[in-house]
C-alpha atoms as a PDB file:
ATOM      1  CA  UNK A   1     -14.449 -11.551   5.906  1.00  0.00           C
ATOM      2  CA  UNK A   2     -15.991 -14.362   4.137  1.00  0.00           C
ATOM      3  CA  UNK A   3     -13.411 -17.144   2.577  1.00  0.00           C
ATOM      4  CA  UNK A   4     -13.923 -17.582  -0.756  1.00  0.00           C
ATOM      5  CA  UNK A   5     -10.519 -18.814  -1.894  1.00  0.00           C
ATOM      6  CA  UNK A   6     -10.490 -16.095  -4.658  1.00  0.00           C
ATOM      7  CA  UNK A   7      -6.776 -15.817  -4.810  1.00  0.00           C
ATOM      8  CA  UNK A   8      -6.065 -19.396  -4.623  1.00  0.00           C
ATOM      9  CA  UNK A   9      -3.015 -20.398  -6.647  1.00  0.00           C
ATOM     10  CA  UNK A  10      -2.066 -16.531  -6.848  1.00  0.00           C
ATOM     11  CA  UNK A  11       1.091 -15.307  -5.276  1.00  0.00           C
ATOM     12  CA  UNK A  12       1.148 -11.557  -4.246  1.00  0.00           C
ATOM     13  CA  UNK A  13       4.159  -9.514  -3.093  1.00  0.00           C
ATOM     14  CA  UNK A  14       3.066  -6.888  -0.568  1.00  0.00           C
ATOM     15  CA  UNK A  15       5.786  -4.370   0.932  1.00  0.00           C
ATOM     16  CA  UNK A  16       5.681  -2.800   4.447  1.00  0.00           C
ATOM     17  CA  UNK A  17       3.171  -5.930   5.431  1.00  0.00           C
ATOM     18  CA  UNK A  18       4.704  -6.077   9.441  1.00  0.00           C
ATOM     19  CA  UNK A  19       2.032  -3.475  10.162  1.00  0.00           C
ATOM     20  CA  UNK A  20      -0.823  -1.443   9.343  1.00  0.00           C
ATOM     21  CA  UNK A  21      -2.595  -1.591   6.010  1.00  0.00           C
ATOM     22  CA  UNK A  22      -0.087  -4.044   4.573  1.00  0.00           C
ATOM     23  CA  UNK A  23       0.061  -6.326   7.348  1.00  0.00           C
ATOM     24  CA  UNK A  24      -4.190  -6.058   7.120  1.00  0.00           C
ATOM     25  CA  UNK A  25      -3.951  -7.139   3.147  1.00  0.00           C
ATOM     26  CA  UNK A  26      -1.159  -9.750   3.402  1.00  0.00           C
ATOM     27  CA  UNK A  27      -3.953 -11.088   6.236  1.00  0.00           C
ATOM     28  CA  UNK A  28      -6.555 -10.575   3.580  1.00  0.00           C
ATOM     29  CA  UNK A  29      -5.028 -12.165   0.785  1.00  0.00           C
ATOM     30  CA  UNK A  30      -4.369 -14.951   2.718  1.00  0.00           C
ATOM     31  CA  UNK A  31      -7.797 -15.828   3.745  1.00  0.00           C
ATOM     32  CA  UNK A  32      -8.137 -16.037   0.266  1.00  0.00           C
ATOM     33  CA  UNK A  33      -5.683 -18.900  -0.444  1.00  0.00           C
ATOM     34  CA  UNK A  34      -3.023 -16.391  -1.641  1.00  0.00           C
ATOM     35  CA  UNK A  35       0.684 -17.318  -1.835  1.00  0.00           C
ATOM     36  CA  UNK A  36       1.908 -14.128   0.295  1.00  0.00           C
ATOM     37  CA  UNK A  37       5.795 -12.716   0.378  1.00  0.00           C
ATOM     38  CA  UNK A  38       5.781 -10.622   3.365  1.00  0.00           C
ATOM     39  CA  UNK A  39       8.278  -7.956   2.147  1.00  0.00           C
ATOM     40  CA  UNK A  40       9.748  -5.651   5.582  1.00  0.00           C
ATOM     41  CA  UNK A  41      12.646  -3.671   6.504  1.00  0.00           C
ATOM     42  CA  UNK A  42      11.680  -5.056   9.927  1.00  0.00           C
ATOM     43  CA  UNK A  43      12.156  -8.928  10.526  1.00  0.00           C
ATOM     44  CA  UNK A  44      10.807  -9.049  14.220  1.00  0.00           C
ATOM     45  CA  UNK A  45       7.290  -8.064  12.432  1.00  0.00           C
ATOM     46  CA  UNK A  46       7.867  -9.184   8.990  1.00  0.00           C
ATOM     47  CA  UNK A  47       7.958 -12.939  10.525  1.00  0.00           C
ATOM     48  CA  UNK A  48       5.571 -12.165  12.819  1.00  0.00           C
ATOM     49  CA  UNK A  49       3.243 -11.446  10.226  1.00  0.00           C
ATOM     50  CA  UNK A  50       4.043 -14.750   8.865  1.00  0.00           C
ATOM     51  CA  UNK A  51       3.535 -16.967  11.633  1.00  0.00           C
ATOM     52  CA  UNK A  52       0.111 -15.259  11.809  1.00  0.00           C
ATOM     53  CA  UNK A  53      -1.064 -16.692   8.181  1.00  0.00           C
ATOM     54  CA  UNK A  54       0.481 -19.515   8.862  1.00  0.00           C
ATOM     55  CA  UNK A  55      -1.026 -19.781  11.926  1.00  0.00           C
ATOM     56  CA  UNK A  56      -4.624 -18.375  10.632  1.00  0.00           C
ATOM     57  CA  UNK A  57      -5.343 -19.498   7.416  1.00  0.00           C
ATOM     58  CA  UNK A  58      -3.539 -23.028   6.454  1.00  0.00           C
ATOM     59  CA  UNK A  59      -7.166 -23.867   5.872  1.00  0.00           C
ATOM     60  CA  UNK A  60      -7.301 -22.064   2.616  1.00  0.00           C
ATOM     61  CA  UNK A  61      -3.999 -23.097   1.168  1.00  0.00           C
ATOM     62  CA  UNK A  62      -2.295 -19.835   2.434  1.00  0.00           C
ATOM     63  CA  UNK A  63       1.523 -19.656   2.532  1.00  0.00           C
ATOM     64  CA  UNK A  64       3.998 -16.959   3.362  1.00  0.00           C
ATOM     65  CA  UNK A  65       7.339 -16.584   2.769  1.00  0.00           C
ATOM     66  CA  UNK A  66       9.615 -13.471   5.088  1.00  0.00           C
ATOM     67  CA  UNK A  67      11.657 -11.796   2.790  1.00  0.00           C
ATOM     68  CA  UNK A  68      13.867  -8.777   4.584  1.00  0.00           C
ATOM     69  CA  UNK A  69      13.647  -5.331   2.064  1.00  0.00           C
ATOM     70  CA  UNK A  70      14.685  -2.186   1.940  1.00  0.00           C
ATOM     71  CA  UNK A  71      12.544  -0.495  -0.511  1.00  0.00           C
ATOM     72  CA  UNK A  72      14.135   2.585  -0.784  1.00  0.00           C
ATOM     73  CA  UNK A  73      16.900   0.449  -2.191  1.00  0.00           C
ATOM     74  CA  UNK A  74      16.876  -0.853  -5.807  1.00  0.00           C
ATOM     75  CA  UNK A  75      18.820  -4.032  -5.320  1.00  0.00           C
ATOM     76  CA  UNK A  76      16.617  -4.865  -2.661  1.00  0.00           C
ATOM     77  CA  UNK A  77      13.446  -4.590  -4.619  1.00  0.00           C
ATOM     78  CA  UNK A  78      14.634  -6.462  -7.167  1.00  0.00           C
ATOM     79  CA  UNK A  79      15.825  -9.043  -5.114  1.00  0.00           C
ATOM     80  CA  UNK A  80      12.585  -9.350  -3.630  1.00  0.00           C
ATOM     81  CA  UNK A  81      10.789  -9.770  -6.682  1.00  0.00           C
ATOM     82  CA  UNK A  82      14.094 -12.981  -7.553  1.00  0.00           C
ATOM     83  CA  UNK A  83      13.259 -14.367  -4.327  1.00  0.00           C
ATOM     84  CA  UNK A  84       9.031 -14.273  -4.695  1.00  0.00           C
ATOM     85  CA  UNK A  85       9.402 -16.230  -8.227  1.00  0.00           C
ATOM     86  CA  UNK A  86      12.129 -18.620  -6.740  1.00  0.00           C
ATOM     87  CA  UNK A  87       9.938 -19.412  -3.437  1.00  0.00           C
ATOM     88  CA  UNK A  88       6.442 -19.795  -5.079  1.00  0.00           C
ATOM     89  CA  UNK A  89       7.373 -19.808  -9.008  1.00  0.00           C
ATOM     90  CA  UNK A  90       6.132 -16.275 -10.260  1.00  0.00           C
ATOM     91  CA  UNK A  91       4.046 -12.850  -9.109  1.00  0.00           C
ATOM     92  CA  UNK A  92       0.450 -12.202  -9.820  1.00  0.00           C
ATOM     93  CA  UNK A  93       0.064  -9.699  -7.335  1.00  0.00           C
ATOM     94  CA  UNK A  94       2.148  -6.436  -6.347  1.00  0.00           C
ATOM     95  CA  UNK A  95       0.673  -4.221  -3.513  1.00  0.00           C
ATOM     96  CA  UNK A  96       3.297  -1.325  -2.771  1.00  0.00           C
ATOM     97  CA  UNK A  97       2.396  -0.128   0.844  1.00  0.00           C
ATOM     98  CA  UNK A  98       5.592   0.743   2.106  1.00  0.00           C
ATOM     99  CA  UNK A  99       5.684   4.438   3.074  1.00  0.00           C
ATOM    100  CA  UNK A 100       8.406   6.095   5.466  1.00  0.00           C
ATOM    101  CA  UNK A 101       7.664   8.059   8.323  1.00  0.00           C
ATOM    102  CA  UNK A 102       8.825  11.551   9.247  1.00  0.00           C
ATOM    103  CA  UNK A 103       8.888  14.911   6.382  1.00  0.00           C
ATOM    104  CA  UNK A 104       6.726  16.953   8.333  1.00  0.00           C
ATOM    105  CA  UNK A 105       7.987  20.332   7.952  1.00  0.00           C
ATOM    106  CA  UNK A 106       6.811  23.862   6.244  1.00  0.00           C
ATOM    107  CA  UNK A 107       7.176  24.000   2.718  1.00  0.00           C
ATOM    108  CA  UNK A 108       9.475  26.495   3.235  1.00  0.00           C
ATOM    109  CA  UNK A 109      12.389  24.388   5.457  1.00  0.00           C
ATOM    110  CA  UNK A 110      11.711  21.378   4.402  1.00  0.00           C
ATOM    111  CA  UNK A 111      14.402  19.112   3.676  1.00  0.00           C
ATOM    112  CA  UNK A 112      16.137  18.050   0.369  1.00  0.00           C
ATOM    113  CA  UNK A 113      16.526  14.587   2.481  1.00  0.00           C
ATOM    114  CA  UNK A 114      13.001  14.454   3.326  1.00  0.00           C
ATOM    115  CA  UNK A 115      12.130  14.944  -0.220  1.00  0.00           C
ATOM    116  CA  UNK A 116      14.441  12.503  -1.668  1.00  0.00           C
ATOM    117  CA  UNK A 117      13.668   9.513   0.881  1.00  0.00           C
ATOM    118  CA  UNK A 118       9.968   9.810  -0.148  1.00  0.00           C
ATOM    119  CA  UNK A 119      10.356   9.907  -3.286  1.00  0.00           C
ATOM    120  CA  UNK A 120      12.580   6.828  -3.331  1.00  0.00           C
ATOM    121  CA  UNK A 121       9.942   4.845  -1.092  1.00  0.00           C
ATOM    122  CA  UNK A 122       6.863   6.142  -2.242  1.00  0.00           C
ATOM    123  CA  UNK A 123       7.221   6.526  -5.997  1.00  0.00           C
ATOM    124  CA  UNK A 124      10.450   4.625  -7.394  1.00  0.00           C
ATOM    125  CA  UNK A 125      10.462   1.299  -5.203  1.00  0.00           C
ATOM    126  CA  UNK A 126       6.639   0.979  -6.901  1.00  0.00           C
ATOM    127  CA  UNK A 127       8.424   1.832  -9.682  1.00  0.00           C
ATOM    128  CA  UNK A 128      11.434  -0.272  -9.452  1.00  0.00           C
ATOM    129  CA  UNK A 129       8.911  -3.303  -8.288  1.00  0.00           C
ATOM    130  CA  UNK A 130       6.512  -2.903 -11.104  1.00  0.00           C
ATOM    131  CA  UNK A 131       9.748  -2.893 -13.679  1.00  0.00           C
ATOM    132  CA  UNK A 132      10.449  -6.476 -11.922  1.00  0.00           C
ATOM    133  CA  UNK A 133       7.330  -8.115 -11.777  1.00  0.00           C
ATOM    134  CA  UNK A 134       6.412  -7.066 -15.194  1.00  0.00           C
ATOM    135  CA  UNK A 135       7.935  -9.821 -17.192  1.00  0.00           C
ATOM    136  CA  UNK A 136       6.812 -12.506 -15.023  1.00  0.00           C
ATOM    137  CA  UNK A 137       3.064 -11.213 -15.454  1.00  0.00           C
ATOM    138  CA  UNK A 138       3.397 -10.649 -19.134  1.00  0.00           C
ATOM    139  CA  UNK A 139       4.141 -14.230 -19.618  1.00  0.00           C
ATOM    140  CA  UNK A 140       1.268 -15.408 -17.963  1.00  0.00           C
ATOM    141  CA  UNK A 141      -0.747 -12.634 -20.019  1.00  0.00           C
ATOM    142  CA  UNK A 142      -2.396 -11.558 -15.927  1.00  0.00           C
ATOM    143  CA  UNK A 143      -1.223  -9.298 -13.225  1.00  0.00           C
ATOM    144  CA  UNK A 144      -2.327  -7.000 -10.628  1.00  0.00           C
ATOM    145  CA  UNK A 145      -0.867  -4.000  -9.397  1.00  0.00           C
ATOM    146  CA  UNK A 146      -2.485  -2.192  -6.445  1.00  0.00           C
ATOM    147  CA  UNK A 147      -0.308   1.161  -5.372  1.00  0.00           C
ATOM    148  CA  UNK A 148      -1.430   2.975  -2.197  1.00  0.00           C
ATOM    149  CA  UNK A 149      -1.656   6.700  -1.814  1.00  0.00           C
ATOM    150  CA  UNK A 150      -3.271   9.169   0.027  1.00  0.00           C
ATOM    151  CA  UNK A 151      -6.248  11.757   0.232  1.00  0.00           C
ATOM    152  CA  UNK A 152      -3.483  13.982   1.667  1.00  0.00           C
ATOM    153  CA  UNK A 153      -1.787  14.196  -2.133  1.00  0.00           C
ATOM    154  CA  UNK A 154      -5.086  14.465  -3.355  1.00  0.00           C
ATOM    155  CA  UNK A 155      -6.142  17.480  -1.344  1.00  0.00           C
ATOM    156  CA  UNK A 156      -2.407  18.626  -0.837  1.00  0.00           C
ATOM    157  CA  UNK A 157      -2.926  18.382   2.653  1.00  0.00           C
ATOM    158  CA  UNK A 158      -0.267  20.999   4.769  1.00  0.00           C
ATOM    159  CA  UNK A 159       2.978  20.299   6.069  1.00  0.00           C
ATOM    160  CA  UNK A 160       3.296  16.865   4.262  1.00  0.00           C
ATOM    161  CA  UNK A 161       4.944  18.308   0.877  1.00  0.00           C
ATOM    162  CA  UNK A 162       7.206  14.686   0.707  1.00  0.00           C
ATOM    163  CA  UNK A 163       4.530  12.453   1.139  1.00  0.00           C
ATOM    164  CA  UNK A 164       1.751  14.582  -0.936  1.00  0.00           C
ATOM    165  CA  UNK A 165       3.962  14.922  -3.803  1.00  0.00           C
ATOM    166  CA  UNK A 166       5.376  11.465  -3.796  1.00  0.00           C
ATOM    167  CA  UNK A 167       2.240   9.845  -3.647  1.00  0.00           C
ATOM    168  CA  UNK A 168       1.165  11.885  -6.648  1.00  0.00           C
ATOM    169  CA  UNK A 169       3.871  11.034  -8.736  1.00  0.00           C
ATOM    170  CA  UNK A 170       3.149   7.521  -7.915  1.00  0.00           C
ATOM    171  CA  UNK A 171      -1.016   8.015  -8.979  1.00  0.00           C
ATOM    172  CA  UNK A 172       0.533   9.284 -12.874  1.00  0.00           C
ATOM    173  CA  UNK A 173       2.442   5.928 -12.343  1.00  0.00           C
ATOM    174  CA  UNK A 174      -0.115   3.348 -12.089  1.00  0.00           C
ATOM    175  CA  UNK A 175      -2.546   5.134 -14.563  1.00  0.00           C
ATOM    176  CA  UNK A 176       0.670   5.081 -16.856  1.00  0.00           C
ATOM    177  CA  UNK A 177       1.202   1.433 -16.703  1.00  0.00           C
ATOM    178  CA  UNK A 178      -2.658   0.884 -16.943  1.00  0.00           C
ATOM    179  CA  UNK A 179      -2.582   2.187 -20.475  1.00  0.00           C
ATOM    180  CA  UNK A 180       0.570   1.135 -21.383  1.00  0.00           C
ATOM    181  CA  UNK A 181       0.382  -2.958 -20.045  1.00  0.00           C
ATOM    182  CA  UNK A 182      -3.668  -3.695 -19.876  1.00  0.00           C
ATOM    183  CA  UNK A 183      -3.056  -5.254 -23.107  1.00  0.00           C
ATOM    184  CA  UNK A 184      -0.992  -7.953 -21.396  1.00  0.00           C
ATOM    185  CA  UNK A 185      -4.098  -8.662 -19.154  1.00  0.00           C
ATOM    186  CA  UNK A 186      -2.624  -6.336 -16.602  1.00  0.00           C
ATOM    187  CA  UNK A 187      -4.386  -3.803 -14.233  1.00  0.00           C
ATOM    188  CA  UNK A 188      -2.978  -1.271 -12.157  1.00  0.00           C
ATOM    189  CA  UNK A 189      -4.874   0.721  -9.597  1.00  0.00           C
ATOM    190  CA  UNK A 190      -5.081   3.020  -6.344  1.00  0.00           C
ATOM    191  CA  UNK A 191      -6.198   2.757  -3.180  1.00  0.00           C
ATOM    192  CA  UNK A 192      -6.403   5.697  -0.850  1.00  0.00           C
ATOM    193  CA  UNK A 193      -7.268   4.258   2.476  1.00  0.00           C
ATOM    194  CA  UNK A 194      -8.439   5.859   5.972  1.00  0.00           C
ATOM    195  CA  UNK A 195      -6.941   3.080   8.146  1.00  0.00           C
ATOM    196  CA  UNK A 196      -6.056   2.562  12.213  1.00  0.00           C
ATOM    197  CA  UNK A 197      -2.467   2.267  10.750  1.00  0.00           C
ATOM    198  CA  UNK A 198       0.294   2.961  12.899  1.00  0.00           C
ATOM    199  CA  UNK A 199       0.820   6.785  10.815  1.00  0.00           C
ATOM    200  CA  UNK A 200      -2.865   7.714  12.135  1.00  0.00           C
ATOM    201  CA  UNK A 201      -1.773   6.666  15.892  1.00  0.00           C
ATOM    202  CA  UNK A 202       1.345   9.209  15.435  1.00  0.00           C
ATOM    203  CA  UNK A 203      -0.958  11.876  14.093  1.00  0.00           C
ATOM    204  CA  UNK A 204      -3.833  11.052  17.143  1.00  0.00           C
ATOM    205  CA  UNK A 205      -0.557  11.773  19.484  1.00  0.00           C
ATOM    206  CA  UNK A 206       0.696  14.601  17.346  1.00  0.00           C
ATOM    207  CA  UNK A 207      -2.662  16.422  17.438  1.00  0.00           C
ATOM    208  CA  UNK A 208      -5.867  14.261  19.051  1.00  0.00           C
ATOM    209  CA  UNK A 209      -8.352  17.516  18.540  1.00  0.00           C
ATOM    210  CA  UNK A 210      -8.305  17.600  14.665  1.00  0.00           C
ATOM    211  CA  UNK A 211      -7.816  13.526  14.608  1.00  0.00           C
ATOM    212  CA  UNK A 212     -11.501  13.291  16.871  1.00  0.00           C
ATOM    213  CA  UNK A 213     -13.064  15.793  14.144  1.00  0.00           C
ATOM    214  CA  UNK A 214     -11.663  13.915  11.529  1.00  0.00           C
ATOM    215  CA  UNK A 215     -12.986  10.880  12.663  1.00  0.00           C
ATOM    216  CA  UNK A 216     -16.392  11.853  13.769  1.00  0.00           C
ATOM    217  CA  UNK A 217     -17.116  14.114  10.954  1.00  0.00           C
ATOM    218  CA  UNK A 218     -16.513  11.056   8.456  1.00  0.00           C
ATOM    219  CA  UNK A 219     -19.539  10.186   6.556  1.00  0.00           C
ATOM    220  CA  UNK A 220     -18.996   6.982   8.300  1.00  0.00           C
ATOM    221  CA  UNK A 221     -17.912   7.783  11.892  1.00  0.00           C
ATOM    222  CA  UNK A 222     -14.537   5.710  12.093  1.00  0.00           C
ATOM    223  CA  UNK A 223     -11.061   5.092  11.290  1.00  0.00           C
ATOM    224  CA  UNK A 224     -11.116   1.628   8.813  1.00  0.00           C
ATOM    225  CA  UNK A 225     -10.192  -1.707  10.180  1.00  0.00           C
ATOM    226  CA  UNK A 226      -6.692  -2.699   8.245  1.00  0.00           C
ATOM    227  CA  UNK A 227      -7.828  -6.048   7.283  1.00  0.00           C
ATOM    228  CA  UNK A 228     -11.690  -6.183   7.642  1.00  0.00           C
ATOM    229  CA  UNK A 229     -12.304  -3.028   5.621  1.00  0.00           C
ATOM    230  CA  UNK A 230      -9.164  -2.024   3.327  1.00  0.00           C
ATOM    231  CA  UNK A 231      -8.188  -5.352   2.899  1.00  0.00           C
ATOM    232  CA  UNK A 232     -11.294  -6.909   0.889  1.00  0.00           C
ATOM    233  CA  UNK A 233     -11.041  -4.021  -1.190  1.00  0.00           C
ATOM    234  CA  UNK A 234      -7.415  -5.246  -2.186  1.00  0.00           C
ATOM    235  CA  UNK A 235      -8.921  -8.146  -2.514  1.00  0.00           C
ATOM    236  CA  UNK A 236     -11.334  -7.383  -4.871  1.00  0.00           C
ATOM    237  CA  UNK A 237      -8.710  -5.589  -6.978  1.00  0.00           C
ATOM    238  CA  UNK A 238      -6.493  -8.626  -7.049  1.00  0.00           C
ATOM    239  CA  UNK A 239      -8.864 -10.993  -8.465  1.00  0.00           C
ATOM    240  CA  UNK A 240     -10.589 -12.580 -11.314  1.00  0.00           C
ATOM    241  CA  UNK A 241     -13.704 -10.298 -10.791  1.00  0.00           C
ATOM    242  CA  UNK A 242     -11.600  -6.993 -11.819  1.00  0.00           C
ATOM    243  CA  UNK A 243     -10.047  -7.912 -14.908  1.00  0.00           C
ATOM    244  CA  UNK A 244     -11.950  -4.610 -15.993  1.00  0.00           C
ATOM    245  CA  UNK A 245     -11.199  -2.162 -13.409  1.00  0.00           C
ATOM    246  CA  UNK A 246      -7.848   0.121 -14.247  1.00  0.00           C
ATOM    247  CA  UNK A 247      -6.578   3.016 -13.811  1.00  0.00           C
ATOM    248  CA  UNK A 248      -8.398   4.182 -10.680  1.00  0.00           C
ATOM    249  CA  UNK A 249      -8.201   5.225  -7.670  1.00  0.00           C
ATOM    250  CA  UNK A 250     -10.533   4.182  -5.506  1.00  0.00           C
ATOM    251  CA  UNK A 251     -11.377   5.998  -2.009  1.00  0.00           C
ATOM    252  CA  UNK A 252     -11.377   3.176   1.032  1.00  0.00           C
ATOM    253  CA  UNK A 253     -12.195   5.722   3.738  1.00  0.00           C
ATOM    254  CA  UNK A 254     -15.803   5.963   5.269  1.00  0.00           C
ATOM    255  CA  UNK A 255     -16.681   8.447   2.297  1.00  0.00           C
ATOM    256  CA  UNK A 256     -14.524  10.861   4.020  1.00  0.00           C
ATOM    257  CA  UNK A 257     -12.978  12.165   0.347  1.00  0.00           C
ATOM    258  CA  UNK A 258     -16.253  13.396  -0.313  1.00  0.00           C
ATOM    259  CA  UNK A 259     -16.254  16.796   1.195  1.00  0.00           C
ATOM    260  CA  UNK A 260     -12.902  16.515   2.313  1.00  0.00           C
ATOM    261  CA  UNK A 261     -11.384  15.907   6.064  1.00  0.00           C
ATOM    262  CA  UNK A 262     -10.539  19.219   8.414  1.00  0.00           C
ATOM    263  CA  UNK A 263      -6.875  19.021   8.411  1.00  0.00           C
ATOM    264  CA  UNK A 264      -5.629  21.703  10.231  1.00  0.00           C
ATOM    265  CA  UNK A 265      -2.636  20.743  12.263  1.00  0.00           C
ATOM    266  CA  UNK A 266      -0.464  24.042  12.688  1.00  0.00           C
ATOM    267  CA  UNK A 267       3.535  23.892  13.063  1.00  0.00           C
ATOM    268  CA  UNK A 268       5.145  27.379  14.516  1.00  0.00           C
ATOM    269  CA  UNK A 269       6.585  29.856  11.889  1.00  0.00           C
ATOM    270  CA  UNK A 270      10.075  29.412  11.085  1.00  0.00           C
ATOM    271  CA  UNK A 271      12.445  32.660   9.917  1.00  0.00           C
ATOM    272  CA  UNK A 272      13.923  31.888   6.229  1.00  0.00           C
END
């Protein structure tokens, strides 16, 4: 990716960035000159991810700052958000990655816990995090809010009722606060990306027929790069250049939303 120093002088909060898609746009942001709080349950990669930027990109003015979260935890998030404005002076930027793993069950057995986790990741940290930045980008009358979901709520792909309906929820959500806080020079989008993420690596594992026909039946015929191809995108989104771009949800996938990916994974029948 080409350094352009677009996010200069911008500090951005990104959750789950110790692997995957957020460690690929905490990389990509920091190319960019971005002030980055790497926000992960795990510190092993949460400061690994750190020494990275700091490693890679003290050309463009990139810092990064470790901050150990729990997102499914409300204290946490806020005290993530406390710690990003007393480390760099405010938020600009809030990408909410962090997703758990597991809730793959039949609708029929699946779990109150399963439910409940997901929900608390996937739709009220975003929530709780958007609350807590809010003020800070208010005052500065600019913010950006980038929320990730999935083509798998979208198409209400099988077995995944947690994740599906969680990352729903959380689509209402950012179209919500579009409407409601793009007066304060605020945007809020989605991005619904087709990554090499470490969830895609569980599912090649889980079931490597339907991942190869997934992969080689996408318009384009791969899985996305974390930080070469999903991470411009956030990019993009978290600059100057999309002050009036809101409320969407934009497909970072190879086209593969288009006709829709064969996702037929099969779990045995269970007796109710």
């Amino acid at each position: 990716m080409n350094e352009t120093h677009r996010l200069r002088d911008r500090v951005a909060i990104v959750t789950g960035a110790g692997q995957g898609v957020g460690l690929g746009v905490a990389r990509a942001f920091a190319a960019e000159g971005a002030s980055v709080i790497v926000a992960n349950r795990s510190a092993d990669k949460g400061e690994a991810c750190v020494a990275g930027i700091e490693g890679d990109f003290t050309s463009s003015g990139a810092r990064a700052h470790y901050v150990k979260t729990d997102v499914g935890q409300k204290e946490s998030v806020i005290a993530m958000v406390e710690e990003a404005v007393a480390i760099f002076g405010g938020v600009d930027i809030l990408v909410n990655n962090a997703t758990p793993t597991g809730g793959t069950a039949r609708l029929e057995v699946m779990s109150d816990e399963a439910m409940h986790e997901h929900m608390d990741v996937n739709y009220f940290a975003s929530f709780w995090a958007m609350q807590a930045c809010f003020p800070h980008m208010k005052r500065k009358g600019w913010g950006r809010i980038i929320n990730m979901a999935s083509l798998n709520g979208i198409n209400a792909h099988r077995y995944s009722t947690p994740y599906n309906g969680s990352k729903e929820g959380l689509r209402a959500l950012t179209r919500t606060a579009a409407v409601e806080w793009g007066r304060h020079g605020i945007t809020a989008n989605v991005l619904c990306p087709f990554a090499a993420a470490p969830s895609w690596e569980a599912f090649k594992k889980f079931d490597p027929k339907s991942a190869a026909t997934i992969e080689q039946g996408n318009p384009i015929p791969h899985v996305g790069d974390c930080e070469h191809e999903i991470g411009p995108v956030a990019v993009f989104l978290a600059s100057e250049d999309a002050k009036f771009v809101t409320g969407n949800t934009i497909h970072v996938d190879g086209g593969g939303h288009i006709n829709g990916v064969a996702w037929q994974p099969e779990l045995p029948e269970v007796e109710v």
